[in-house]
Every structure is written in structure tokens, then in C-alpha cells.
C-alpha atoms as a PDB file:
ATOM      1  CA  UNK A   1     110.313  94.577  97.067  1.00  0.00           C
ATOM      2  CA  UNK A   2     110.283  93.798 100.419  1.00  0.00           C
ATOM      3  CA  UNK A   3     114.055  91.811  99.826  1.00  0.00           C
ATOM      4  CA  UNK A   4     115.734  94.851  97.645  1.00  0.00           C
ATOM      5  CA  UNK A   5     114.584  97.277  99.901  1.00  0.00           C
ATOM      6  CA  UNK A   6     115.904  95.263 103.283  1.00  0.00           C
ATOM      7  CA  UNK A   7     119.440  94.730 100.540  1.00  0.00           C
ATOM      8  CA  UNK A   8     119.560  98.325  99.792  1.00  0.00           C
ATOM      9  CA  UNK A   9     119.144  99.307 104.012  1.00  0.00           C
ATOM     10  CA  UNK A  10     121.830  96.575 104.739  1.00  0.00           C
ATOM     11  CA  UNK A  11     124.421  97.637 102.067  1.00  0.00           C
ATOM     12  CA  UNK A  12     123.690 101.070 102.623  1.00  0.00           C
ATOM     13  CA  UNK A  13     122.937 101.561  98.676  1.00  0.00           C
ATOM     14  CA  UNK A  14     119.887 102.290  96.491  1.00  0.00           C
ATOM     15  CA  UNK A  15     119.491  99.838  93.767  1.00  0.00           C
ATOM     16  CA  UNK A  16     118.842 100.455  90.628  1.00  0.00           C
ATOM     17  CA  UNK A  17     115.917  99.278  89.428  1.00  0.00           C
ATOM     18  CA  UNK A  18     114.177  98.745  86.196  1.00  0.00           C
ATOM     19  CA  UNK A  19     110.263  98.107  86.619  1.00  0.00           C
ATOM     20  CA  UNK A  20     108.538  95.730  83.977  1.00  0.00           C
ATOM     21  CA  UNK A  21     105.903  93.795  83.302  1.00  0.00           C
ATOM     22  CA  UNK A  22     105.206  90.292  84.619  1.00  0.00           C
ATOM     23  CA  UNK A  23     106.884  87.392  82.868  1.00  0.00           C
ATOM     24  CA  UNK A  24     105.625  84.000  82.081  1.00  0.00           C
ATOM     25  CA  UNK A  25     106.723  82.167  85.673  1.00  0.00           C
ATOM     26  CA  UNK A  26     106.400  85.077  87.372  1.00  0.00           C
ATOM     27  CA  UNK A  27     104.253  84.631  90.581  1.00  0.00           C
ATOM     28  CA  UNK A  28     102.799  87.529  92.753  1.00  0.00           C
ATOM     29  CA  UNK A  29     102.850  85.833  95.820  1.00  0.00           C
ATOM     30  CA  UNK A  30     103.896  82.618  97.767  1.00  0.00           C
ATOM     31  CA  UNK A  31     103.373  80.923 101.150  1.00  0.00           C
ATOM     32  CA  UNK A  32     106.202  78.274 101.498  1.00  0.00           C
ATOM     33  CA  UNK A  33     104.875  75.108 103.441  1.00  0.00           C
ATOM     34  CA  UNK A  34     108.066  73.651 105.406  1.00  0.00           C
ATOM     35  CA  UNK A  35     105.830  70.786 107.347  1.00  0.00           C
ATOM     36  CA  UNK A  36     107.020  68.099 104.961  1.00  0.00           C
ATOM     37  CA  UNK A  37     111.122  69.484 105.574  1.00  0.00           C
ATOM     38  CA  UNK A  38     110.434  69.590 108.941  1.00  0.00           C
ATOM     39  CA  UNK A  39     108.719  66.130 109.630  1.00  0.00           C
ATOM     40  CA  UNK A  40     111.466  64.430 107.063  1.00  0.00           C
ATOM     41  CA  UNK A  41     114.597  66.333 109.012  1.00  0.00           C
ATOM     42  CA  UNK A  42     113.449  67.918 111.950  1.00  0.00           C
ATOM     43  CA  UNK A  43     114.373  71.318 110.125  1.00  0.00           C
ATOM     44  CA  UNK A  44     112.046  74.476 110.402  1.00  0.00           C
ATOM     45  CA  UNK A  45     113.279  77.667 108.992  1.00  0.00           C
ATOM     46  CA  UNK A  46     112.998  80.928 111.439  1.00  0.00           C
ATOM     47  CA  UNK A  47     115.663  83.420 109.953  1.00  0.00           C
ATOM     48  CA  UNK A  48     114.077  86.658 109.219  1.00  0.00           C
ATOM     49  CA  UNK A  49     114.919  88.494 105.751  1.00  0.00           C
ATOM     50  CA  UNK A  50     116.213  91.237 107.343  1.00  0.00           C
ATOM     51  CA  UNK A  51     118.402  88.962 109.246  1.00  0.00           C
ATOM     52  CA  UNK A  52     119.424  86.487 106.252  1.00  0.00           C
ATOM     53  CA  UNK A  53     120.095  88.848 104.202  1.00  0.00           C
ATOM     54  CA  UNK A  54     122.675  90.808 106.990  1.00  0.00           C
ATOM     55  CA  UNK A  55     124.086  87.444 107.535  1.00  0.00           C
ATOM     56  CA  UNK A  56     124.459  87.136 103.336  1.00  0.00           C
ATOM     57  CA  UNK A  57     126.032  90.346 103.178  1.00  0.00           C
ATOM     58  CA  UNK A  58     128.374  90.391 105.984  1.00  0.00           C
ATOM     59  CA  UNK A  59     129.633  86.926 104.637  1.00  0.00           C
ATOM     60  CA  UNK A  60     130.171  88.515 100.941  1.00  0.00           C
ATOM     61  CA  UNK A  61     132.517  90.933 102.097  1.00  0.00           C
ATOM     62  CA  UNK A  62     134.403  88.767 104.213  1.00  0.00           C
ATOM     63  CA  UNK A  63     134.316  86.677 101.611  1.00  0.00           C
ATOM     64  CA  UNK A  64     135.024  88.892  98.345  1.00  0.00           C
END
């Protein structure tokens, strides 16, 4: 919720959304572990939601 919420504040819309019951696949909850990406590339993610999903946006309407 966290994401559609920080999508709806950013586009300055409410979605619409349609509530249902978990699916097979489904997870509640995760907690990414990036050590392996980092000690293979040197890489380790720090962009906020909030701010990936304002840098998402802004590119969409650029880009549509």
C-alpha cells in the first residue's frame, strides 16, 4: 500500500482500487538482501520509494 499510496500523492490522483483476497504467489512481506549485487558489482541500492517513484513519474510524462 505503501507504493499506491506514495503513486497516488505523486500524481496527485486516488487510485482505484479493488481489494481481494491473497493469490497463490502472493507474499505479505519481503526483505531484499543486495550483499551478493553489491559484492559482484559494487552496486547498493539507496533510492527511496517516494523518490523512485517521483523520478518514474516525472520521466512518464516527459516521456508519454
Amino acid at each position: 500500500m505503501q507504493f499506491i499510496e506514495t503513486l497516488e500523492e505523486t500524481v496527485g490522483k486516488k487510485a482505484i482500487k479493488k481489494m481481494m483476497d491473497m493469490r497463490a504467489g502472493d507474499v505479505k512481506e519481503t526483505s531484499a538482501d543486495t550483499s551478493e549485487l553489491y559484492r559482484w558489482v559494487k552496486f547498493k541500492p539507496n533510492t527511496s520509494i517516494k523518490e523512485g517513484v517521483k523520478r518514474f513519474v516525472d520521466w512518464y510524462k516527459i516521456y508519454y
